[in-house]
N, C-alpha and C. Protein backbone atom coordinates (compact mmCIF):
# COMPACT_ATOMS: atom_id res chain seq x y z
N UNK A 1 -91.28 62.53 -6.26
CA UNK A 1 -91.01 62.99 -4.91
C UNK A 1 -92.13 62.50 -3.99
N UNK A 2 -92.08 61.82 -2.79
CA UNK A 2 -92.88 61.45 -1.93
C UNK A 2 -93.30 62.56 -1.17
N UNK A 3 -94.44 62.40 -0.29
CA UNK A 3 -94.91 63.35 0.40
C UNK A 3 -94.26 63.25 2.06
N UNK A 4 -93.91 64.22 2.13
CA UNK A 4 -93.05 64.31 3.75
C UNK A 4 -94.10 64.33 5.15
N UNK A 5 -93.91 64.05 6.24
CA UNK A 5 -94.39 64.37 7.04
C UNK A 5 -93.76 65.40 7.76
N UNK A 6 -94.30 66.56 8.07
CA UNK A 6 -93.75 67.58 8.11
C UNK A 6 -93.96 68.05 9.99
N UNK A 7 -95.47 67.47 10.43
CA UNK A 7 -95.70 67.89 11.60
C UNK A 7 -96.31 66.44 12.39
N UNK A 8 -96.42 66.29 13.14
CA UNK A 8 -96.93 65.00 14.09
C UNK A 8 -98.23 65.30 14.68
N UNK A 9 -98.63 66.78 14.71
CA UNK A 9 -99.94 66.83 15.64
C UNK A 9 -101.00 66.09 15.41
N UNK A 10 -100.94 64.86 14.52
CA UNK A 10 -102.39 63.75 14.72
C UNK A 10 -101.61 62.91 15.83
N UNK A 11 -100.55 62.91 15.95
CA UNK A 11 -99.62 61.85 16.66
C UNK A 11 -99.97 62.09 18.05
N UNK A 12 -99.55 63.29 18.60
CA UNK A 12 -99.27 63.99 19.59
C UNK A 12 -101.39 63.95 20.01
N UNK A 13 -102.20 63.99 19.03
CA UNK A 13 -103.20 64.34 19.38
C UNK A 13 -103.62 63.24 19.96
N UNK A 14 -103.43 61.88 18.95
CA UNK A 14 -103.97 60.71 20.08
C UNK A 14 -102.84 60.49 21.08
N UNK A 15 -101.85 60.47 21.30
CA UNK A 15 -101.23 60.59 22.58
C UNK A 15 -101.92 61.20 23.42
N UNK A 16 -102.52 62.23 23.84
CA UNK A 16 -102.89 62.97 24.36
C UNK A 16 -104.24 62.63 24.45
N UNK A 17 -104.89 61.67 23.75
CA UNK A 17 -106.34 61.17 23.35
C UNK A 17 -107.38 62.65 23.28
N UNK A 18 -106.82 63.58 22.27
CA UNK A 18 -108.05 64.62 22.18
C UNK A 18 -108.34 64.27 20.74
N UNK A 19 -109.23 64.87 20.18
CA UNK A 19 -109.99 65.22 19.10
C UNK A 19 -109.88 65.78 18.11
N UNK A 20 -109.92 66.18 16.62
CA UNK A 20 -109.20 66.94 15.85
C UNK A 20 -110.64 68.32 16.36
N UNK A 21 -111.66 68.52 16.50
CA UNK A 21 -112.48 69.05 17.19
C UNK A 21 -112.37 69.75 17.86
N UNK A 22 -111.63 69.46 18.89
CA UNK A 22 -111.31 69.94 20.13
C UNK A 22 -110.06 70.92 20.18
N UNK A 23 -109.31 70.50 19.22
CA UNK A 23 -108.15 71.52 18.81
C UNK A 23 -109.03 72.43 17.82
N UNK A 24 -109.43 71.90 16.90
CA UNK A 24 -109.87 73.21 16.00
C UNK A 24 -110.78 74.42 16.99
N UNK A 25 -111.40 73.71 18.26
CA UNK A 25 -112.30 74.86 18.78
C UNK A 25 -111.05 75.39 20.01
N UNK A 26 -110.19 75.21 20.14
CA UNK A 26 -108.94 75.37 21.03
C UNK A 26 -108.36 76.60 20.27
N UNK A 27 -107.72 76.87 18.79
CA UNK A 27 -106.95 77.40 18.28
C UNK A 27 -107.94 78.55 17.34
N UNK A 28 -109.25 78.27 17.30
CA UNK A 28 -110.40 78.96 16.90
C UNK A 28 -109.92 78.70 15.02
N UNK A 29 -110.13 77.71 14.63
CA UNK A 29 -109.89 76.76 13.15
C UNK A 29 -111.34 76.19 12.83
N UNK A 30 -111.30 75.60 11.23
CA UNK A 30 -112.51 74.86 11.47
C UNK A 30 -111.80 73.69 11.62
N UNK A 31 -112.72 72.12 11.93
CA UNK A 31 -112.14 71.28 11.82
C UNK A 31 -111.81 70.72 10.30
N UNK A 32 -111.87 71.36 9.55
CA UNK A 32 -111.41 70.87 8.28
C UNK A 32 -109.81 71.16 7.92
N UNK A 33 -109.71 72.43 8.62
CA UNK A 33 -108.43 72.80 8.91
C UNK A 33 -107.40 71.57 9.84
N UNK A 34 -107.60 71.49 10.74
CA UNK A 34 -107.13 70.62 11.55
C UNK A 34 -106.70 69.21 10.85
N UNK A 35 -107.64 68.81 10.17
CA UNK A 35 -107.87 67.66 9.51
C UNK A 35 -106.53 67.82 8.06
N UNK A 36 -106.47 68.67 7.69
CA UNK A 36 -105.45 69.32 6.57
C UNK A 36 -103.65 68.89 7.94
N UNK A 37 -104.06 69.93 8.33
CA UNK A 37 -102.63 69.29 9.43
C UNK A 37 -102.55 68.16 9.46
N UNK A 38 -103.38 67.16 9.58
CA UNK A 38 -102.70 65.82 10.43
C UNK A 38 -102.65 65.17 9.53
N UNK A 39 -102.94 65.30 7.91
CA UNK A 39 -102.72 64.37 7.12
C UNK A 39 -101.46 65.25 6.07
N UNK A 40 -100.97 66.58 7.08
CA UNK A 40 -99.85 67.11 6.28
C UNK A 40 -99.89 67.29 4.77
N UNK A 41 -101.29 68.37 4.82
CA UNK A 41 -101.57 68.85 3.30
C UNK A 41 -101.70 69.67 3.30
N UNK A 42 -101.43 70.45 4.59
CA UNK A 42 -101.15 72.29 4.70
C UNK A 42 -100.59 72.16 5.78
N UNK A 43 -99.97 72.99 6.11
CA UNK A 43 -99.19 73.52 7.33
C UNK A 43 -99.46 74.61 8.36
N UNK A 44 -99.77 74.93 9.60
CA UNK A 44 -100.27 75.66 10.33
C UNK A 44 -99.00 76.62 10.83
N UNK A 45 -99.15 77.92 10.50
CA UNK A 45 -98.25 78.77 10.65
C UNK A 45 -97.43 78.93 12.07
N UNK A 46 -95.82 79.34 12.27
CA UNK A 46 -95.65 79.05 13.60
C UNK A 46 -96.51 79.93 14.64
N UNK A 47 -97.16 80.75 14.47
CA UNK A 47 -97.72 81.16 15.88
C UNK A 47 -99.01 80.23 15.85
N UNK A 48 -99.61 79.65 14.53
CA UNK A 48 -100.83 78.97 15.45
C UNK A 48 -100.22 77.67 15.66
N UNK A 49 -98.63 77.06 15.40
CA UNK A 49 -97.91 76.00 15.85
C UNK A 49 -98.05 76.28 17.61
N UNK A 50 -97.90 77.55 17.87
CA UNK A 50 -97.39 77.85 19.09
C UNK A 50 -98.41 77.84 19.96
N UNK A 51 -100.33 78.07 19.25
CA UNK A 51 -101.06 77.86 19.83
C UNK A 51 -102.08 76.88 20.52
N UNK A 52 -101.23 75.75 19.18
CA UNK A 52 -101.50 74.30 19.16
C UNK A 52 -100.56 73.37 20.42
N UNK A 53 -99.52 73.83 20.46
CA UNK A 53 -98.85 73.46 21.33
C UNK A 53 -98.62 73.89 22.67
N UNK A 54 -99.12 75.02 22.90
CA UNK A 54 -99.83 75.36 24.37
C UNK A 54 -101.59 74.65 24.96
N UNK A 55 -101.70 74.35 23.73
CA UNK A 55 -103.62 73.92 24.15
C UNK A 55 -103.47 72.13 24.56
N UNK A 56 -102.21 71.89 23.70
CA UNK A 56 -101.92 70.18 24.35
C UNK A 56 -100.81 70.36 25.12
N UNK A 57 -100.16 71.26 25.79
CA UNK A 57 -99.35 71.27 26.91
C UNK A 57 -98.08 70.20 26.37
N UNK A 58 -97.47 70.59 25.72
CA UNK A 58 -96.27 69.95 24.45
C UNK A 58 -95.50 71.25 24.23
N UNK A 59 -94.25 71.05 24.16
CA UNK A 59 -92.74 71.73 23.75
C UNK A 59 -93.42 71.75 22.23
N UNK A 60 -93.47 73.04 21.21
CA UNK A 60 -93.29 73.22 20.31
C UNK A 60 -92.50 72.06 19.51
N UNK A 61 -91.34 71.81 19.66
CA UNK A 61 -90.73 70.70 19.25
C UNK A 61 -91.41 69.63 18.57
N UNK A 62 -92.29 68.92 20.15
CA UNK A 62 -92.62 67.33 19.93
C UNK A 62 -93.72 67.78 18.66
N UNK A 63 -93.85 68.86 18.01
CA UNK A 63 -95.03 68.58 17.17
C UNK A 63 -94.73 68.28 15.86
N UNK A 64 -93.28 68.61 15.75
CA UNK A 64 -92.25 68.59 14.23
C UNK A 64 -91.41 67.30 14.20
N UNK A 65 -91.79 66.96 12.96
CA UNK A 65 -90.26 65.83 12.82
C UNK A 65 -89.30 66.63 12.25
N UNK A 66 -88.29 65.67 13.08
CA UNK A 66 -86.64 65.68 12.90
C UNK A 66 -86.55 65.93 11.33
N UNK A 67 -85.22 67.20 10.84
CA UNK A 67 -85.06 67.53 9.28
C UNK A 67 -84.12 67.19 9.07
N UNK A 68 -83.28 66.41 10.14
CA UNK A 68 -82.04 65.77 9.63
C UNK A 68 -82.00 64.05 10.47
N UNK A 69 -81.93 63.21 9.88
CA UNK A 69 -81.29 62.44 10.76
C UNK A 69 -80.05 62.12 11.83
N UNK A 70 -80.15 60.68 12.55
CA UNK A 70 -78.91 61.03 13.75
C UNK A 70 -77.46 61.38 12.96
N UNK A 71 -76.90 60.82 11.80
CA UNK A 71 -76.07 60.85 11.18
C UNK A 71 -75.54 62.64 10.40
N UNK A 72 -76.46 63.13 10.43
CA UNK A 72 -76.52 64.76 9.63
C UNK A 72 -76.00 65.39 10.59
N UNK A 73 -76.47 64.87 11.89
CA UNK A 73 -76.60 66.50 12.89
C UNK A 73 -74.93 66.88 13.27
């Protein structure tokens, strides 16, 4: 079984050109935490999804990939 990408927030983070740093002191995380997210080897629960995605001014959404493709939906 391959490993999924489950969330985009390294994506969304350089879009946004911030820091994994700057979110961890945003969402009150360490940055080791942060660092676990963006290489999708833990998952950040939905309310600190919700807190991550208010601190980069992003729809909850853009931080998740798609669980179905165009063909599923």
């Amino acid at each position: 079984m391959t490993k999924r990408s489950i969330n985009r927030i390294r994506v969304v983070l350089a879009e946004k050109d911030r820091a994994n740093k700057w979110l961890a002191k945003q969402v009150k995380v360490t940055p080791v935490t942060v660092s676990k997210w963006c290489s999708n080897t833990r998952q950040p629960s939905l309310e600190t999804l919700v807190k991550i995605a208010n601190a980069l001014g992003v729809d909850i959404r853009d931080l998740l990939n798609p669980t179905l493709s165009g063909n599923e939906k």
